[in-house]
Protein backbone atom coordinates (compact mmCIF):
# COMPACT_ATOMS: atom_id res chain seq x y z
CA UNK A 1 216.40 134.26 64.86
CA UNK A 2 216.30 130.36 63.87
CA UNK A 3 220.14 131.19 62.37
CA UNK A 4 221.15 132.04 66.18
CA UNK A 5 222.03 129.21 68.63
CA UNK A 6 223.24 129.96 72.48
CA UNK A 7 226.16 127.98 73.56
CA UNK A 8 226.67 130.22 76.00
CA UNK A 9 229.19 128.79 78.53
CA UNK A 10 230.77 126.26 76.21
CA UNK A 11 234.24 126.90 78.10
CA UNK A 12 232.41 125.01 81.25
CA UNK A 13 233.02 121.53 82.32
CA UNK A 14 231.90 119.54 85.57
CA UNK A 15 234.84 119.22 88.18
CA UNK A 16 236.94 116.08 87.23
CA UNK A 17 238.51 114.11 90.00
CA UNK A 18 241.79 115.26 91.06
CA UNK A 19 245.19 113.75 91.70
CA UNK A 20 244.97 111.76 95.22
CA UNK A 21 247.35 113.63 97.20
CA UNK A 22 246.13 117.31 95.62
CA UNK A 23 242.51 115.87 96.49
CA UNK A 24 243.71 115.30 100.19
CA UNK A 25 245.49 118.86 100.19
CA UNK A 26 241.98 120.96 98.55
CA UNK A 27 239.60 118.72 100.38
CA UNK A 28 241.48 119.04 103.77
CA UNK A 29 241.74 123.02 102.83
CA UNK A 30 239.32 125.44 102.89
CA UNK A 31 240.82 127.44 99.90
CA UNK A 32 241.52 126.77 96.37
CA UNK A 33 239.97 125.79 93.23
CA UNK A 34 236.56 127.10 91.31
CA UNK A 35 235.07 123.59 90.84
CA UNK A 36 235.49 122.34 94.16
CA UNK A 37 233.13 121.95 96.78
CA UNK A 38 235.06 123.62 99.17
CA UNK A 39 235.07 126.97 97.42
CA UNK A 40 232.78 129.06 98.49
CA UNK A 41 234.14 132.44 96.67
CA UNK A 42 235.63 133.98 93.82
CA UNK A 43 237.48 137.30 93.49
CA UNK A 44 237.20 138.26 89.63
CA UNK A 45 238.11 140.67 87.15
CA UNK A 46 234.15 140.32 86.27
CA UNK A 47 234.98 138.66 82.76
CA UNK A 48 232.11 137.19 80.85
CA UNK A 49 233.90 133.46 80.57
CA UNK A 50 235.08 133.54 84.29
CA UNK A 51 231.91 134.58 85.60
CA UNK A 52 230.14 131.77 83.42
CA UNK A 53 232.49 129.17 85.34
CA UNK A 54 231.10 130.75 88.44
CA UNK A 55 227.76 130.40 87.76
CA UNK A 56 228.07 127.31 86.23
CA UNK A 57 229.50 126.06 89.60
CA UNK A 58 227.36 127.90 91.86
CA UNK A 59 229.64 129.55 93.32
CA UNK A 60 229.13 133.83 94.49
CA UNK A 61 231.86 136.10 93.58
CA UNK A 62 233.47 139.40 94.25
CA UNK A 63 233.82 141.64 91.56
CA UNK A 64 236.36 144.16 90.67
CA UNK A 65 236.20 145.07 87.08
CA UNK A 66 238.50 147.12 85.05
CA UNK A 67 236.92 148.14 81.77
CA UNK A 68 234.87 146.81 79.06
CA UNK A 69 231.73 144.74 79.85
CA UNK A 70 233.02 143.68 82.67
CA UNK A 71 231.23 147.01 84.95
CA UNK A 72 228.02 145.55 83.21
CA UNK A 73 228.82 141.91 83.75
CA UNK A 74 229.24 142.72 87.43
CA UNK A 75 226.27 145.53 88.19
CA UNK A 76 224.10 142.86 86.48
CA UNK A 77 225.17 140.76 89.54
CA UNK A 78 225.17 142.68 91.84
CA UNK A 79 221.73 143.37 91.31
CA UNK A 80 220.70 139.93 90.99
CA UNK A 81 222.72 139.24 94.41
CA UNK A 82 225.40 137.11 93.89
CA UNK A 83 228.06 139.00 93.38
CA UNK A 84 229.40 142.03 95.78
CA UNK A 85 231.14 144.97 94.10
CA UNK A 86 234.62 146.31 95.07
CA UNK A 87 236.00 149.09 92.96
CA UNK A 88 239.65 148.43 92.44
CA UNK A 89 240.71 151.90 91.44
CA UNK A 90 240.82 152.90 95.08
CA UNK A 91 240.46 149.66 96.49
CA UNK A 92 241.52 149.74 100.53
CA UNK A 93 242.78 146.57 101.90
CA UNK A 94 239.24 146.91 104.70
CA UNK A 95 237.01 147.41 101.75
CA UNK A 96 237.96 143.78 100.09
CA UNK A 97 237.57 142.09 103.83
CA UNK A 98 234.14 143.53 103.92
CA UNK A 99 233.19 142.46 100.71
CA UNK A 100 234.26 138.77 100.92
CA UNK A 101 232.95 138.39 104.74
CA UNK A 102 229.47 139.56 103.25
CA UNK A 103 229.28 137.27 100.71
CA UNK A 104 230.60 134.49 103.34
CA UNK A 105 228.48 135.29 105.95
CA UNK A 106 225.52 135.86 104.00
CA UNK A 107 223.68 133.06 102.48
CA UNK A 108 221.67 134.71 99.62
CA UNK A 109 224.43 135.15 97.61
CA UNK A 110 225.13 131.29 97.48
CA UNK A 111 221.24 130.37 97.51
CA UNK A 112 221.11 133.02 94.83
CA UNK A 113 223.59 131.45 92.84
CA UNK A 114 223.06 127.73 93.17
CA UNK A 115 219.66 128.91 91.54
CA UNK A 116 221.39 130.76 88.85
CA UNK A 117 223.46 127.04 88.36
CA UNK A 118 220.43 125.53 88.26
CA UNK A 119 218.86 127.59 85.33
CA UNK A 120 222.24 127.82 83.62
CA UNK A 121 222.97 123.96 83.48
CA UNK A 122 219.07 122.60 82.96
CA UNK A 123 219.37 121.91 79.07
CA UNK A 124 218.21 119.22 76.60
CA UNK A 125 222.35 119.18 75.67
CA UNK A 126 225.43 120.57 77.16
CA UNK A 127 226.56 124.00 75.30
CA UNK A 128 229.49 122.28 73.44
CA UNK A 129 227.05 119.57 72.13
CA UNK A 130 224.86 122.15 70.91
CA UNK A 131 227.81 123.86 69.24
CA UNK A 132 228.84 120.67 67.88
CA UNK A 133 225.33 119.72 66.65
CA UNK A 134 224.41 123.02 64.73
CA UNK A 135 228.15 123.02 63.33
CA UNK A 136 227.57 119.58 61.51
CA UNK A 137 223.69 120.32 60.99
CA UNK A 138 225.16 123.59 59.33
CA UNK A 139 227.64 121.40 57.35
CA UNK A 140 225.27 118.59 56.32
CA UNK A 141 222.88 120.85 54.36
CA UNK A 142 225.29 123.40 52.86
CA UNK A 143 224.81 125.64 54.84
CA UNK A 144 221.68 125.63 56.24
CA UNK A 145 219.69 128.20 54.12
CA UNK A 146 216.55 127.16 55.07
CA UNK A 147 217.56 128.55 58.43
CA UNK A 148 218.22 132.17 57.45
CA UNK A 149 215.44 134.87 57.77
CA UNK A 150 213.63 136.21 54.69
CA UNK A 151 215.15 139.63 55.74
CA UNK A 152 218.16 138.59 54.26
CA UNK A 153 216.32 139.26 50.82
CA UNK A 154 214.70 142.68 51.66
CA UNK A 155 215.63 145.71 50.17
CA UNK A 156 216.63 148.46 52.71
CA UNK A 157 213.46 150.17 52.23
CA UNK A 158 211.17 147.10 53.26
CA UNK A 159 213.77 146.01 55.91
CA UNK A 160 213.26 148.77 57.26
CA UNK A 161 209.81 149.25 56.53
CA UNK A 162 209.90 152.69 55.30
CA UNK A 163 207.02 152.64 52.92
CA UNK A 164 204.91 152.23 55.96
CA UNK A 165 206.77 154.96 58.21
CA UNK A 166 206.00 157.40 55.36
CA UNK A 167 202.73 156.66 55.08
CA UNK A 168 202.32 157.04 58.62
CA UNK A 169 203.75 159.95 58.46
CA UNK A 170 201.12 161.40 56.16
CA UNK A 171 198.51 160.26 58.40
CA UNK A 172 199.91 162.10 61.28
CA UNK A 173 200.51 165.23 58.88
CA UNK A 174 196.91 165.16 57.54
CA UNK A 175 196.05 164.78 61.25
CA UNK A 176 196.98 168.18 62.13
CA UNK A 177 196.23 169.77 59.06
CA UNK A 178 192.62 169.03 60.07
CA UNK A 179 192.83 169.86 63.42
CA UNK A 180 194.63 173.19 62.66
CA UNK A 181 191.66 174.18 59.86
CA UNK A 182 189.14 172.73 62.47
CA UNK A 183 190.59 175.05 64.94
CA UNK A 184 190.73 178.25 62.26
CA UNK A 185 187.08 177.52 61.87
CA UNK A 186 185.88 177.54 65.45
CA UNK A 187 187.35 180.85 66.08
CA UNK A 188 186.50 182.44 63.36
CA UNK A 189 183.06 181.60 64.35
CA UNK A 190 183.72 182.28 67.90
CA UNK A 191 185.43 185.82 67.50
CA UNK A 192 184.69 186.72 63.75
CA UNK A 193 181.39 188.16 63.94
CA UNK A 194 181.94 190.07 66.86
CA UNK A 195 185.34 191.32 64.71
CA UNK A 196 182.66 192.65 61.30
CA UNK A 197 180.35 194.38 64.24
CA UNK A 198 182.87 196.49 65.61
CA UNK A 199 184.48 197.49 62.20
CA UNK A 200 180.60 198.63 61.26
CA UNK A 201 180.39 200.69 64.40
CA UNK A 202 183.59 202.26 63.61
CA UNK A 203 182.68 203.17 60.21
């Protein structure tokens, strides 16, 4: 609806330099943080915000969600293939070293998601500049009627368009009603005159 602007994954930011000795430590490692270039994985409780931040930095994750969406968020990416599923309620300690040396060793899931990164961050603005335009466009004209759907003003009987579900509904009534007295017709032709015959030969 015009009334409905995505600023999904406002909560992402690009990587900012680090301190000069923690740069030496992450960029001589080859673990740590979500926005570095070094990572290559993340283990997640398949949240929608965290996995945004993974996307957003193109990096494939590991999924072990408890409840909520986050057994959607997760099957959704799993599908798509960059994401590997590991359910944590009996979780063994070989079943979470198989999942993160597939998604290591196998380069769809990154190509998969740099893609996704791609798509995500390829906008005319950044999703908190988008939520900061509409929020003062919404503020500078009071806000923003001219933006809200005429549904807003329908009854619940044209919102719902129920005048024309009834008279649908007679249609498909009247339908039958002439197919049943079409029907009543052809057999009465088909078997009724045989029917008088055999009444006169009785008699």
């Amino acid at each position: 609806m015009p009334d409905v602007v995505q600023v999904g994954g406002v909560q992402c930011r690009r990587g900012k330099p680090l301190p000069e000795e923690l740069e030496e430590f992450v960029a001589g490692s080859k673990e740590d943080i979500l926005a570095h270039a070094n990572t290559k994985l993340f283990i997640t409780h398949g949240g929608l915000l965290s996995t945004q931040e993974a996307i957003y930095h193109g990096v494939p994750m590991v999924g072990m969600p408890l409840y909520f969406d986050q057994d959607l968020n997760i099957n959704r990416y799993v599908e798509s293939e960059i994401a590997v599923f590991v359910e944590i309620l009996n979780m063994k300690e070989r079943d979470l070293s198989d999942a993160i040396e597939l998604v290591l060793n196998n380069h769809k899931y990154t190509d998969n998601i740099k893609a996704w990164s791609t798509l995500f961050r390829d906008r005319p603005q950044s999703a908190v500049e988008t939520a900061v335009f509409w929020s003062e466009y919404v503020m500078r004209h009071k806000g923003a009627p001219q933006l809200r759907s005429i549904s807003r003003k329908l009854n619940f009987f044209q919102y719902h368009s129920l005048d024309v579900a009834a008279f649908l509904l007679i249609l498909l009534a009247g339908g039958f009603c002439l197919i049943a007295w079409g029907l009543k017709k052809l057999v009465w032709k088909l078997f009724g005159s045989s029917c008088k015959i055999n009444q006169k030969k009785l008699q």
